[in-house]
C-alpha atoms as a PDB file:
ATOM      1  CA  UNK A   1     -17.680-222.764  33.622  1.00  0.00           C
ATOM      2  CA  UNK A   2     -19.461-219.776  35.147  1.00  0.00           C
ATOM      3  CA  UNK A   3     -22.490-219.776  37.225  1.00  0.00           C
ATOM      4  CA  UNK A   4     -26.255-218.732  35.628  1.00  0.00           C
ATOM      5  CA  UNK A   5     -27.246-215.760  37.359  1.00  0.00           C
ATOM      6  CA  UNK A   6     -29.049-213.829  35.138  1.00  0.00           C
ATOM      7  CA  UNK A   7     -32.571-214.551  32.857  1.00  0.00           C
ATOM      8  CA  UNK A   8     -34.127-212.740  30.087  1.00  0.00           C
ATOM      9  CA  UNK A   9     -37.679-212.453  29.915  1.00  0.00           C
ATOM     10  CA  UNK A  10     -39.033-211.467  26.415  1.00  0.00           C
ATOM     11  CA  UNK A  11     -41.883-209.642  27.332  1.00  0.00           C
ATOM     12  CA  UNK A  12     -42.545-206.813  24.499  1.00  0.00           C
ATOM     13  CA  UNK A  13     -45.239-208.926  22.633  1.00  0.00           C
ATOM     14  CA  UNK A  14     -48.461-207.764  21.779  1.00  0.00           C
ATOM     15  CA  UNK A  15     -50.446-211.044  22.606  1.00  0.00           C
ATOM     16  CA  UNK A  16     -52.294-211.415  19.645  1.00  0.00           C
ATOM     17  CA  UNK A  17     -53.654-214.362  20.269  1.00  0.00           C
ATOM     18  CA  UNK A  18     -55.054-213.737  23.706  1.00  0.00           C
ATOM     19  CA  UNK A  19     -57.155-210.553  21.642  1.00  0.00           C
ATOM     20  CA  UNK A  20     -59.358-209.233  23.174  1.00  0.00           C
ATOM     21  CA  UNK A  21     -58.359-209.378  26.622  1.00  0.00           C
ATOM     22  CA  UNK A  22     -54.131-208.340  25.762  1.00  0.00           C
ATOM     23  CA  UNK A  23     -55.854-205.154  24.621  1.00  0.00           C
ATOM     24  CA  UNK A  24     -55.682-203.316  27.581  1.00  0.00           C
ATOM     25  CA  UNK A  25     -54.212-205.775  29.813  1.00  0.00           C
ATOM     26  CA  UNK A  26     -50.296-206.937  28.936  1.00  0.00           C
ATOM     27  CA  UNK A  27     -51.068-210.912  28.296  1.00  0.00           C
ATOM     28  CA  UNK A  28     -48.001-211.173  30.895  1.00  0.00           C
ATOM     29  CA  UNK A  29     -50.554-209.958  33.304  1.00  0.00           C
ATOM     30  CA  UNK A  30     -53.790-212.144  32.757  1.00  0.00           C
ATOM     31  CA  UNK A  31     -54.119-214.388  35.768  1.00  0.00           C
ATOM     32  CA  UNK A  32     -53.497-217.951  36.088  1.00  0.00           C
ATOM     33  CA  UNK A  33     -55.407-218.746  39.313  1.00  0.00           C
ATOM     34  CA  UNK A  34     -54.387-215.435  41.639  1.00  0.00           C
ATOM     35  CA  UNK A  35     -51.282-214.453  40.533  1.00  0.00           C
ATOM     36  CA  UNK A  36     -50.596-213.496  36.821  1.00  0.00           C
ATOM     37  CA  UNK A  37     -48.087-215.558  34.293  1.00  0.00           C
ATOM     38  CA  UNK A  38     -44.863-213.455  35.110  1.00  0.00           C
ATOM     39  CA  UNK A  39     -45.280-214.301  38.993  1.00  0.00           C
ATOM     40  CA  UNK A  40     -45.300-218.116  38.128  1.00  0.00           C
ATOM     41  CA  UNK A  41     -41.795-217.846  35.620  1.00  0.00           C
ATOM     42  CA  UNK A  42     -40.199-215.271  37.811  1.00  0.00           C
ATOM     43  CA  UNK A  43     -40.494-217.834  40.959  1.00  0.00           C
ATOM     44  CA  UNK A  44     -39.340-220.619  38.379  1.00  0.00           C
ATOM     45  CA  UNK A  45     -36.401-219.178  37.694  1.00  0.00           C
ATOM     46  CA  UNK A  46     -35.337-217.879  41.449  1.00  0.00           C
ATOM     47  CA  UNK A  47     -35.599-221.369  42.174  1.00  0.00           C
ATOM     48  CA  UNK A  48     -33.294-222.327  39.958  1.00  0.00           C
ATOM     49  CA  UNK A  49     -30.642-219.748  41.651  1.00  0.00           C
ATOM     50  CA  UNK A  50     -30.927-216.796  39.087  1.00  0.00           C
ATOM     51  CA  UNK A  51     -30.301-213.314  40.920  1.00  0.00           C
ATOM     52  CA  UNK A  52     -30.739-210.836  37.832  1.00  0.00           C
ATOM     53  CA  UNK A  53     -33.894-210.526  35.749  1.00  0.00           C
ATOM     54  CA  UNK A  54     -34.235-208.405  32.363  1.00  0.00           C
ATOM     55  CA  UNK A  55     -37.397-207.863  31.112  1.00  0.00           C
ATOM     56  CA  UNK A  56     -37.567-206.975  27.649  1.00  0.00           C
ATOM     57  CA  UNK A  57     -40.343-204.653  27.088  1.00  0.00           C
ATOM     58  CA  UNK A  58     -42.247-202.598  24.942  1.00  0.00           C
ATOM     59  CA  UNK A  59     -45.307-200.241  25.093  1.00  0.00           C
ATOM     60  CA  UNK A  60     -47.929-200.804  27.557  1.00  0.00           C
ATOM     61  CA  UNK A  61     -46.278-202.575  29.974  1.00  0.00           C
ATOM     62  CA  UNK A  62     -45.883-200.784  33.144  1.00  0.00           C
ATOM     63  CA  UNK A  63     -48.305-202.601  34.882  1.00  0.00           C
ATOM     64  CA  UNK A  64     -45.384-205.484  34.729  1.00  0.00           C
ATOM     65  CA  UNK A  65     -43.035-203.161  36.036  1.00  0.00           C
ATOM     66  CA  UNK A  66     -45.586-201.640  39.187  1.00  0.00           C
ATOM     67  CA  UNK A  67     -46.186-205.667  39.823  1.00  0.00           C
ATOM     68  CA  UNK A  68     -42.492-205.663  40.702  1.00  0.00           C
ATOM     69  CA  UNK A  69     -42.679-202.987  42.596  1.00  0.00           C
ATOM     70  CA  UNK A  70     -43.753-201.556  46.426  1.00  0.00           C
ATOM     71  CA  UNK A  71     -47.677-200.453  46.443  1.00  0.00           C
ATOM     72  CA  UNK A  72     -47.232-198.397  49.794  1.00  0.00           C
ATOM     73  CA  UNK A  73     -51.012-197.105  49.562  1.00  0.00           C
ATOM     74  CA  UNK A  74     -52.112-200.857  49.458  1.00  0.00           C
ATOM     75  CA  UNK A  75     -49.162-202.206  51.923  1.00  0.00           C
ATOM     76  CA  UNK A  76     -50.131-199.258  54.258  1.00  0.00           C
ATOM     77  CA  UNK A  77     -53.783-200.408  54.481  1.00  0.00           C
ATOM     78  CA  UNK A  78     -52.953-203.725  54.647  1.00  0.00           C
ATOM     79  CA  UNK A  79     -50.910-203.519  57.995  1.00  0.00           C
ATOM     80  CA  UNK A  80     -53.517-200.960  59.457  1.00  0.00           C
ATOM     81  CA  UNK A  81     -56.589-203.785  59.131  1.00  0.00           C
ATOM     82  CA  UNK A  82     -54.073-206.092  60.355  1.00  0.00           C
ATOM     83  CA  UNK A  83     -54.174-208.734  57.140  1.00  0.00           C
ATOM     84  CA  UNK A  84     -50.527-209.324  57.747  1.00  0.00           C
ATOM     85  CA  UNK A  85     -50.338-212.977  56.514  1.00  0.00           C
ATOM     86  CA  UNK A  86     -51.796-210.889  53.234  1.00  0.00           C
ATOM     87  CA  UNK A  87     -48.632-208.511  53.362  1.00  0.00           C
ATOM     88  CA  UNK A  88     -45.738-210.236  53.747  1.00  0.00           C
ATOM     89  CA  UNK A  89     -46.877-212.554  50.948  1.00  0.00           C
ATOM     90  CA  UNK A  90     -47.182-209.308  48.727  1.00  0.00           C
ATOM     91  CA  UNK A  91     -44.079-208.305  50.244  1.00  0.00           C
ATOM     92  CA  UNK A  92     -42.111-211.330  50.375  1.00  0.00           C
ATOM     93  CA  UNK A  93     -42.578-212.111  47.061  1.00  0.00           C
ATOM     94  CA  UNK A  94     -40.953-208.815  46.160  1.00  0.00           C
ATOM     95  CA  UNK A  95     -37.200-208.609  44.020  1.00  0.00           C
ATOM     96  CA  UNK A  96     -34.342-207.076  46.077  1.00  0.00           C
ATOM     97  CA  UNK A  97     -33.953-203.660  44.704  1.00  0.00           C
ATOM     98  CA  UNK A  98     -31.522-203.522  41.240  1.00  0.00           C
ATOM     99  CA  UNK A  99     -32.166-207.200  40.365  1.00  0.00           C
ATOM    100  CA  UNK A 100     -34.599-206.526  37.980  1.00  0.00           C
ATOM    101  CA  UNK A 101     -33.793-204.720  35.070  1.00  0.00           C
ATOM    102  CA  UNK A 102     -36.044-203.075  31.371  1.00  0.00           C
ATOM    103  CA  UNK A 103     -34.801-202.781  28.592  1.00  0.00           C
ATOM    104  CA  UNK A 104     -37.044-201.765  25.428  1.00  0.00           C
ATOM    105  CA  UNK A 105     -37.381-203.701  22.445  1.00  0.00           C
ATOM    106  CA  UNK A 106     -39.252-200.593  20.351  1.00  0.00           C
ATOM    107  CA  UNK A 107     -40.139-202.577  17.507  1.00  0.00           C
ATOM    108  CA  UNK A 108     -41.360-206.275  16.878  1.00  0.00           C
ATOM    109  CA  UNK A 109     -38.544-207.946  15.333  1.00  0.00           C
ATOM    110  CA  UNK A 110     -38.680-211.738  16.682  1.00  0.00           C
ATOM    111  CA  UNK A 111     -37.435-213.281  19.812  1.00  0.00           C
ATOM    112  CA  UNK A 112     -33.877-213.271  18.511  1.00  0.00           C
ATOM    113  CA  UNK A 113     -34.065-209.645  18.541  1.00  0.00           C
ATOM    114  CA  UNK A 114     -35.706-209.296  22.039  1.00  0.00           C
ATOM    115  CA  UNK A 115     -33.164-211.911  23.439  1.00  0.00           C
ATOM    116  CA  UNK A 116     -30.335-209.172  21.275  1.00  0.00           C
ATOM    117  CA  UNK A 117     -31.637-206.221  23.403  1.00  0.00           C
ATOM    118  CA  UNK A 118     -30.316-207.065  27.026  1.00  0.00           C
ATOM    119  CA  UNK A 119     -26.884-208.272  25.561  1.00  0.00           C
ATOM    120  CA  UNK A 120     -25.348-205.568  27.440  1.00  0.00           C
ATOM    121  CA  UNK A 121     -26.522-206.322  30.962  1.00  0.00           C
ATOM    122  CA  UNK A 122     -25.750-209.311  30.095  1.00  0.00           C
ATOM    123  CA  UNK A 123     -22.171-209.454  28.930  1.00  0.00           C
ATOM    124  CA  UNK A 124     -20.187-212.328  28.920  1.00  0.00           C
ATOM    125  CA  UNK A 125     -21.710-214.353  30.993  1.00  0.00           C
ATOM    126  CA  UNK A 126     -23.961-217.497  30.566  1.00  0.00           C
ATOM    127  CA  UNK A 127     -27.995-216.925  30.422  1.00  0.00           C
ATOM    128  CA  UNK A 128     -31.721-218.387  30.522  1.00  0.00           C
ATOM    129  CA  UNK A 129     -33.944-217.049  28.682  1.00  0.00           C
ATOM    130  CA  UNK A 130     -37.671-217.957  29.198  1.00  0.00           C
ATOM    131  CA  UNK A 131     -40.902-217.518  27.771  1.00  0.00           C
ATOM    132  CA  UNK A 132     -43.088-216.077  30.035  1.00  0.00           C
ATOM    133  CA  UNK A 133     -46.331-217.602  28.372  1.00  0.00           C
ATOM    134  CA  UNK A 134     -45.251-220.374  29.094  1.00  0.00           C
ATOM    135  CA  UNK A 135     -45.894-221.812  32.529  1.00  0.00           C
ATOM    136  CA  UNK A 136     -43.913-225.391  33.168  1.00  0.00           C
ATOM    137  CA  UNK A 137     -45.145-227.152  36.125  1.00  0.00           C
ATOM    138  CA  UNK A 138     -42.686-229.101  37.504  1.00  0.00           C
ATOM    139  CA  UNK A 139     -40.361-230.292  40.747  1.00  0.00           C
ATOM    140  CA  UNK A 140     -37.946-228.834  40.003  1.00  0.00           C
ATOM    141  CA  UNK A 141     -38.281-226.392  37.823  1.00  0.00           C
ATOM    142  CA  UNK A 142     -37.764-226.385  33.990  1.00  0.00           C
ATOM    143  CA  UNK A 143     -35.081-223.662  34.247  1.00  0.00           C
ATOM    144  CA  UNK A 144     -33.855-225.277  37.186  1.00  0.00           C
ATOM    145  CA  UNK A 145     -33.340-228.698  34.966  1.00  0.00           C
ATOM    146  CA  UNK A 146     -31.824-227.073  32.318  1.00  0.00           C
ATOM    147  CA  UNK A 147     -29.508-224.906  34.670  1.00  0.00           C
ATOM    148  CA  UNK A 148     -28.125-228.658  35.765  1.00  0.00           C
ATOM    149  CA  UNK A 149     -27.975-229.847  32.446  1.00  0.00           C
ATOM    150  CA  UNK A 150     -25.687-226.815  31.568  1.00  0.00           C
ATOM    151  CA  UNK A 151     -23.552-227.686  34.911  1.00  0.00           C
ATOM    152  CA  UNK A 152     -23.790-231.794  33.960  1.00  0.00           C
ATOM    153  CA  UNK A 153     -22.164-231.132  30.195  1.00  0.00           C
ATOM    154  CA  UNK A 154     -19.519-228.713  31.527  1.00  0.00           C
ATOM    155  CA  UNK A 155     -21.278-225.458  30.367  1.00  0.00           C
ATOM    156  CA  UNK A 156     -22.710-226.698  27.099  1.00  0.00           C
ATOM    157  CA  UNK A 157     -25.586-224.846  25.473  1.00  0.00           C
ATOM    158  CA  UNK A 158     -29.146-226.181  26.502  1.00  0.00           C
ATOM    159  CA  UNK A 159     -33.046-225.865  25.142  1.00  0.00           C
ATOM    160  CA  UNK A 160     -35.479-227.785  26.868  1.00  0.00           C
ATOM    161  CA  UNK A 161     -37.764-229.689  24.467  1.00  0.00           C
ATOM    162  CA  UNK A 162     -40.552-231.657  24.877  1.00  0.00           C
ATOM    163  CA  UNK A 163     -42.670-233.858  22.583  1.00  0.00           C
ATOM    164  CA  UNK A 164     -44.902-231.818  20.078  1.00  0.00           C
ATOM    165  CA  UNK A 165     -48.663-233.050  19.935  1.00  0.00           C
ATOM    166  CA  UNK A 166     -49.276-235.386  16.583  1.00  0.00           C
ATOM    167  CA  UNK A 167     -49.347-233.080  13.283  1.00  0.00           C
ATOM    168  CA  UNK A 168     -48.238-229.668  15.060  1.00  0.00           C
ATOM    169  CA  UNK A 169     -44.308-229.570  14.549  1.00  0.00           C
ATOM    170  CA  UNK A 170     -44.788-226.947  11.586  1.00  0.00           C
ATOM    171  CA  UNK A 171     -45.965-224.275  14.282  1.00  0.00           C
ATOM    172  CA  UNK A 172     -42.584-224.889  16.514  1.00  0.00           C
ATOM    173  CA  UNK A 173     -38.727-225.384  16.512  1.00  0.00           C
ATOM    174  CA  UNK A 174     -38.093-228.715  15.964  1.00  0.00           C
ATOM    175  CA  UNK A 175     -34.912-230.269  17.279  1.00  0.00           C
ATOM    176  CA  UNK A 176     -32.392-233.212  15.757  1.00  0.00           C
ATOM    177  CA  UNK A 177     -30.354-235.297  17.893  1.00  0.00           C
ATOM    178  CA  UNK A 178     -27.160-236.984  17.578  1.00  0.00           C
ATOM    179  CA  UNK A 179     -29.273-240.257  19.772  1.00  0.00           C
ATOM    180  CA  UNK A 180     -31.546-240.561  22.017  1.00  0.00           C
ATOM    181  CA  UNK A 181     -30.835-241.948  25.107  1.00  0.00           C
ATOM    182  CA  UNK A 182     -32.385-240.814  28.358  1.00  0.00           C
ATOM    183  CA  UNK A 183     -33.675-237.128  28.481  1.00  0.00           C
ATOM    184  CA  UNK A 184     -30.637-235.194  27.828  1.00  0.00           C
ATOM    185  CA  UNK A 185     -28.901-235.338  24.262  1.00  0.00           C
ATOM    186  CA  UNK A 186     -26.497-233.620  22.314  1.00  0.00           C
ATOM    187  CA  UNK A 187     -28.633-231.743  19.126  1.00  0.00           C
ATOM    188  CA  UNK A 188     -27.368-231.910  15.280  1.00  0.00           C
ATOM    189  CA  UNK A 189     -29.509-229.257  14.512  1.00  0.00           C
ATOM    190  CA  UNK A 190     -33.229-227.448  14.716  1.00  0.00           C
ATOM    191  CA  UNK A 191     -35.743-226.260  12.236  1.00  0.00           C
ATOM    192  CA  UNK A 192     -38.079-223.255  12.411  1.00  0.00           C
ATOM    193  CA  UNK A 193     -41.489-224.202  12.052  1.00  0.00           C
ATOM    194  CA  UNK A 194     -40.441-227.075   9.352  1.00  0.00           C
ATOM    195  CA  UNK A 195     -43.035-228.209   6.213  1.00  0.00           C
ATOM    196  CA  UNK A 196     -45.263-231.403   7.500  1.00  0.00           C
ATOM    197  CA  UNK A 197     -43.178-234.299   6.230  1.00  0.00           C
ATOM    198  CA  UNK A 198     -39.640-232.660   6.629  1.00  0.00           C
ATOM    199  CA  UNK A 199     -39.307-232.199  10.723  1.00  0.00           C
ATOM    200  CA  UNK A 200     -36.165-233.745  12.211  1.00  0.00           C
ATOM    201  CA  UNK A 201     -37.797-235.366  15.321  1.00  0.00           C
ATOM    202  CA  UNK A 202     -41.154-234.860  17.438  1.00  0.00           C
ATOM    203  CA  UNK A 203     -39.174-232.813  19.976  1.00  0.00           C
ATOM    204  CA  UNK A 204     -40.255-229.040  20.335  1.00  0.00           C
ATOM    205  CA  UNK A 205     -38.130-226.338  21.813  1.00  0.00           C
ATOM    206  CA  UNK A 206     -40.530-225.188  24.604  1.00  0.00           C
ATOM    207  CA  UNK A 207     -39.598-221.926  25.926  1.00  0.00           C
ATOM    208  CA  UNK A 208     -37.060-222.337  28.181  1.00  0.00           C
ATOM    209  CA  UNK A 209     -32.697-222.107  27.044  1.00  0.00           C
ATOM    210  CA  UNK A 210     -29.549-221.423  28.836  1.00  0.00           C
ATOM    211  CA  UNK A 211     -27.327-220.209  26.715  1.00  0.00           C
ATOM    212  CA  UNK A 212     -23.726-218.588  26.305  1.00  0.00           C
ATOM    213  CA  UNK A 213     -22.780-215.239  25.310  1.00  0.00           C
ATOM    214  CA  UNK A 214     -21.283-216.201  21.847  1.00  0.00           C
ATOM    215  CA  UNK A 215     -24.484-216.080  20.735  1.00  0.00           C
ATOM    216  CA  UNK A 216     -24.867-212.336  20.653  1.00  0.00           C
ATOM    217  CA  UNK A 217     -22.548-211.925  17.723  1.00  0.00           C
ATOM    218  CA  UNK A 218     -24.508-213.691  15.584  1.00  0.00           C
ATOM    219  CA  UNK A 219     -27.718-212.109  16.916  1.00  0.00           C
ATOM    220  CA  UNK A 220     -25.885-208.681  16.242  1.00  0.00           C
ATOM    221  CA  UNK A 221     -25.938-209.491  12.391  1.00  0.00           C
ATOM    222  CA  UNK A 222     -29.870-208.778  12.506  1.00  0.00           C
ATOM    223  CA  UNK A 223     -30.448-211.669   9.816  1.00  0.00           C
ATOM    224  CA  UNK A 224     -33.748-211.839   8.901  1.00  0.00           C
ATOM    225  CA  UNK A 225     -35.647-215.651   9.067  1.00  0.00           C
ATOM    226  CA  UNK A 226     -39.090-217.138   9.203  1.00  0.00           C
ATOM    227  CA  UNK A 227     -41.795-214.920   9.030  1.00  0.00           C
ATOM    228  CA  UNK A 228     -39.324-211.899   8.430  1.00  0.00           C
ATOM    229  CA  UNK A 229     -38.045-211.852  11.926  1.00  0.00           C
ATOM    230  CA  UNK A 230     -34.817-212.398  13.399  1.00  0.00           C
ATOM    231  CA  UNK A 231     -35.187-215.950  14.868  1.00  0.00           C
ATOM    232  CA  UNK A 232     -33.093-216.833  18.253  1.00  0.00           C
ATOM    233  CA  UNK A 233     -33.539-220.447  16.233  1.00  0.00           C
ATOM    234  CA  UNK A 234     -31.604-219.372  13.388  1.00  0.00           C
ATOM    235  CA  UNK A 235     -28.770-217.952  15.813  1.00  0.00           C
ATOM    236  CA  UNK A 236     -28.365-220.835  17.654  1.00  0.00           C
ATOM    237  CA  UNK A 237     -28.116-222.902  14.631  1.00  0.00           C
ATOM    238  CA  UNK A 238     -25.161-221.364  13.553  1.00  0.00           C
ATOM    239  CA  UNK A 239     -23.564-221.413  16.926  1.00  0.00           C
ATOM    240  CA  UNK A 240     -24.036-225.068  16.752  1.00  0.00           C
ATOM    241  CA  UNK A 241     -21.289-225.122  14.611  1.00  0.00           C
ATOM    242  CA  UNK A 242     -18.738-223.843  17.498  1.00  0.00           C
ATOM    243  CA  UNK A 243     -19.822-224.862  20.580  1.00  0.00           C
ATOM    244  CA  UNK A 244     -22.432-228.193  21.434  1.00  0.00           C
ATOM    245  CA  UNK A 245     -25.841-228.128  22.074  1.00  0.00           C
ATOM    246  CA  UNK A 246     -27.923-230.183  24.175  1.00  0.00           C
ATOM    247  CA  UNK A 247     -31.869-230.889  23.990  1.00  0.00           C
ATOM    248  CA  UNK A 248     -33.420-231.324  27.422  1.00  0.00           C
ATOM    249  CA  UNK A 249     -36.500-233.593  27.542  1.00  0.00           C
ATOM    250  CA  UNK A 250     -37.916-232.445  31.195  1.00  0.00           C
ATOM    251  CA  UNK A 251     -39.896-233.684  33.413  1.00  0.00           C
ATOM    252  CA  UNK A 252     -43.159-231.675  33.955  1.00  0.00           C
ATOM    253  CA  UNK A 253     -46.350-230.139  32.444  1.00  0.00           C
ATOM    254  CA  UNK A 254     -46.323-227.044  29.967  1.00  0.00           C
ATOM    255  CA  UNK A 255     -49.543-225.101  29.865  1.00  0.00           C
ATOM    256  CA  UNK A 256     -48.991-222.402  26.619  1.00  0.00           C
ATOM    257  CA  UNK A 257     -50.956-219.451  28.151  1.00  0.00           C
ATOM    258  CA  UNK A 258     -50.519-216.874  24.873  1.00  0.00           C
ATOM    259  CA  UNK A 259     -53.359-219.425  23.729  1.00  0.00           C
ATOM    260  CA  UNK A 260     -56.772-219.090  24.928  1.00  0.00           C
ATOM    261  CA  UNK A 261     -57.367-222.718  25.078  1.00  0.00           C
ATOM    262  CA  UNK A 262     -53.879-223.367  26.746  1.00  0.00           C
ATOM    263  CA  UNK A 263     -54.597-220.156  29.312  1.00  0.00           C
ATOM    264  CA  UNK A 264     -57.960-221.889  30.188  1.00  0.00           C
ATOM    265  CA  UNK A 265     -56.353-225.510  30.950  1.00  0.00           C
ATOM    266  CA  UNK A 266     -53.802-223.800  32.974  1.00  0.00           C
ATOM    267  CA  UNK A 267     -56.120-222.323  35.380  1.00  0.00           C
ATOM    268  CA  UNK A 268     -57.538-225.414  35.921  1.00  0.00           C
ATOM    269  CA  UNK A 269     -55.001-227.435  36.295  1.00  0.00           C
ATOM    270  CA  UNK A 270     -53.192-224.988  38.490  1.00  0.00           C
ATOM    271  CA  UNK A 271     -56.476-224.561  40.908  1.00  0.00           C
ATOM    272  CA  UNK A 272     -56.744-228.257  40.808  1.00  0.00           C
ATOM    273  CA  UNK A 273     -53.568-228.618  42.567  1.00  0.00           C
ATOM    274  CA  UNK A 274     -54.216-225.232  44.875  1.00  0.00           C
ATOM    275  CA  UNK A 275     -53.878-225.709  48.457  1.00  0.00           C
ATOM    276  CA  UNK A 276     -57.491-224.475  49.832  1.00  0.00           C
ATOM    277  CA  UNK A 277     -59.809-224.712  47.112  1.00  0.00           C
ATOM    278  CA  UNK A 278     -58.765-227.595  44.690  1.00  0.00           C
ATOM    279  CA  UNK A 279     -61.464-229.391  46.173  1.00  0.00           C
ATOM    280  CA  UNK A 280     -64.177-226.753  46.081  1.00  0.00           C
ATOM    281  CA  UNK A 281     -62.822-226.471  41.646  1.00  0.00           C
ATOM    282  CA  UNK A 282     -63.295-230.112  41.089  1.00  0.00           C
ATOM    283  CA  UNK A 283     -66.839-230.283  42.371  1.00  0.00           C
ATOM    284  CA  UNK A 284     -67.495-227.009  40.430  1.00  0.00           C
ATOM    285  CA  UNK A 285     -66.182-228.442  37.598  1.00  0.00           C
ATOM    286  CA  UNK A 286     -68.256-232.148  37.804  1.00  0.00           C
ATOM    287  CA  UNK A 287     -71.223-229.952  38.769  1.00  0.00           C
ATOM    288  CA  UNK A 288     -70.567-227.743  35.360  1.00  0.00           C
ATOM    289  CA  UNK A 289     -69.821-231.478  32.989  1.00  0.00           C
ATOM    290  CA  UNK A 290     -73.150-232.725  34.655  1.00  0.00           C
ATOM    291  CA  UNK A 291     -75.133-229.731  33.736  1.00  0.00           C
ATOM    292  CA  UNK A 292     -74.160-229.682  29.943  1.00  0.00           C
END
């Protein structure tokens, strides 16, 4: 069983639903509290002991790539007013140089297809892939849970699921399990976005996977699934068939930030909990209910 050390983060989306704001400003890049969405899942997943990152990108995202990257001009006048608590968080938070990685997508053809792009960096080794609207607050992580899960069933195949709100299955991947005991259990199958009536369980797949490299075979036979696209959902089904899969109930909250209403909850939730100023947000927000 080999160790997880590298993540893919499908990034080449246009954000559609986050309109007009992902205009001019990658939806990767909108900020949840005072750091945007790809600082929260890049922390999440060097946490959970991943050392290589590959963004898979497409047009209009450099400001991703400058995020990950030294600002001298704004380092230099940072250490010259002496707001050095200010500077090494910018810089501490930095990647050490050749751990992160771009590769371009150059042309929308579903997640399967993004997750297909960075098959060569990563090879033949086991990987996470994770959804960077998608922010999963938990202790520990999400991709931390699933990287033990992977380690607990002896290098098995794992998605991390959690229960889909009442009459919304038919917008997600929908997971069926062989039982369900406890949080982790082996998966029979998965639907994409199944008709109302016809999902296999309540469980959604939720934007977090470790999986192995047998999957980029399949991938390579750019078969076409649900809404045209080639579906990572579709892939994994037919791996299913070779090697086991296990569904991952964790333990946390998911906040779906390529949705306006999700983005919103998020940033309160998160500057609820911020050391600082989750007081000052709570009375702000009574003060705001009270005035309605």
């Amino acid at each position: 069983m080999k160790k997880v050390r590298k993540a893919v983060f499908p990034v080449a989306g246009l954000g559609t639903r986050m309109l007009p704001a992902a205009k001019t400003v990658a939806k990767e890049m909108l900020t949840v509290v005072d750091r945007p969405l790809i600082d929260y899942v890049v922390k999440e997943a060097r946490a959970a002991g991943i050392e290589q990152f590959i963004f898979v990108t497409g047009r209009g995202k450099s400001a991703l790539e400058d995020y990950f990257d030294h600002h001298v001009e704004l380092e230099t006048t940072l250490a010259a007013k002496g707001k050095t608590a200010l500077l090494d968080r910018i810089v501490g938070d930095l990647p050490v140089e050749g751990d992160i990685a771009y590769v371009r997508q150059m042309a929308p053809h579903g997640l399967g297809h993004a997750v297909w792009c960075a098959r060569h960096l990563i090879g033949d080794e086991p990987f996470a892939v994770i959804l960077p609207d998608m922010i999963m607050d938990a202790e520990p992580g999400a991709t931390a849970q699933a990287v033990a899960a992977y380690e607990k069933t002896g290098g098995a195949n794992v998605i991390v699921v959690e229960p889909c709100p009442p009459g919304m299955t038919h917008l997600y991947g929908v997971v069926a399990l062989e039982g369900s005991e406890g949080r982790l259990n082996r998966m029979t199958g998965m639907v994409e976005k199944p008709a109302p009536g016809t999902e296999p369980s309540n469980l959604f797949i939720s934007g977090r996977y470790v999986l192995n490299p047998e999957i980029f075979p399949i991938l390579s036979e750019r078969k076409r699934g649900a809404g045209g696209e080639i579906q990572l959902t579709d892939a994994m089904a037919k791996l299913m068939a070779d090697q086991p899969f296990y569904a991952l109930e964790y333990e946390g909250s998911t906040y779906d930030c390529g949705d306006r209403l999700g983005w919103l909850r998020a940033n309160l939730a998160l500057a609820l909990k911020a050391p600082g100023f989750g007081e000052d947000v709570a009375a702000m927000a009574r003060a705001l209910l009270g005035s309605s």
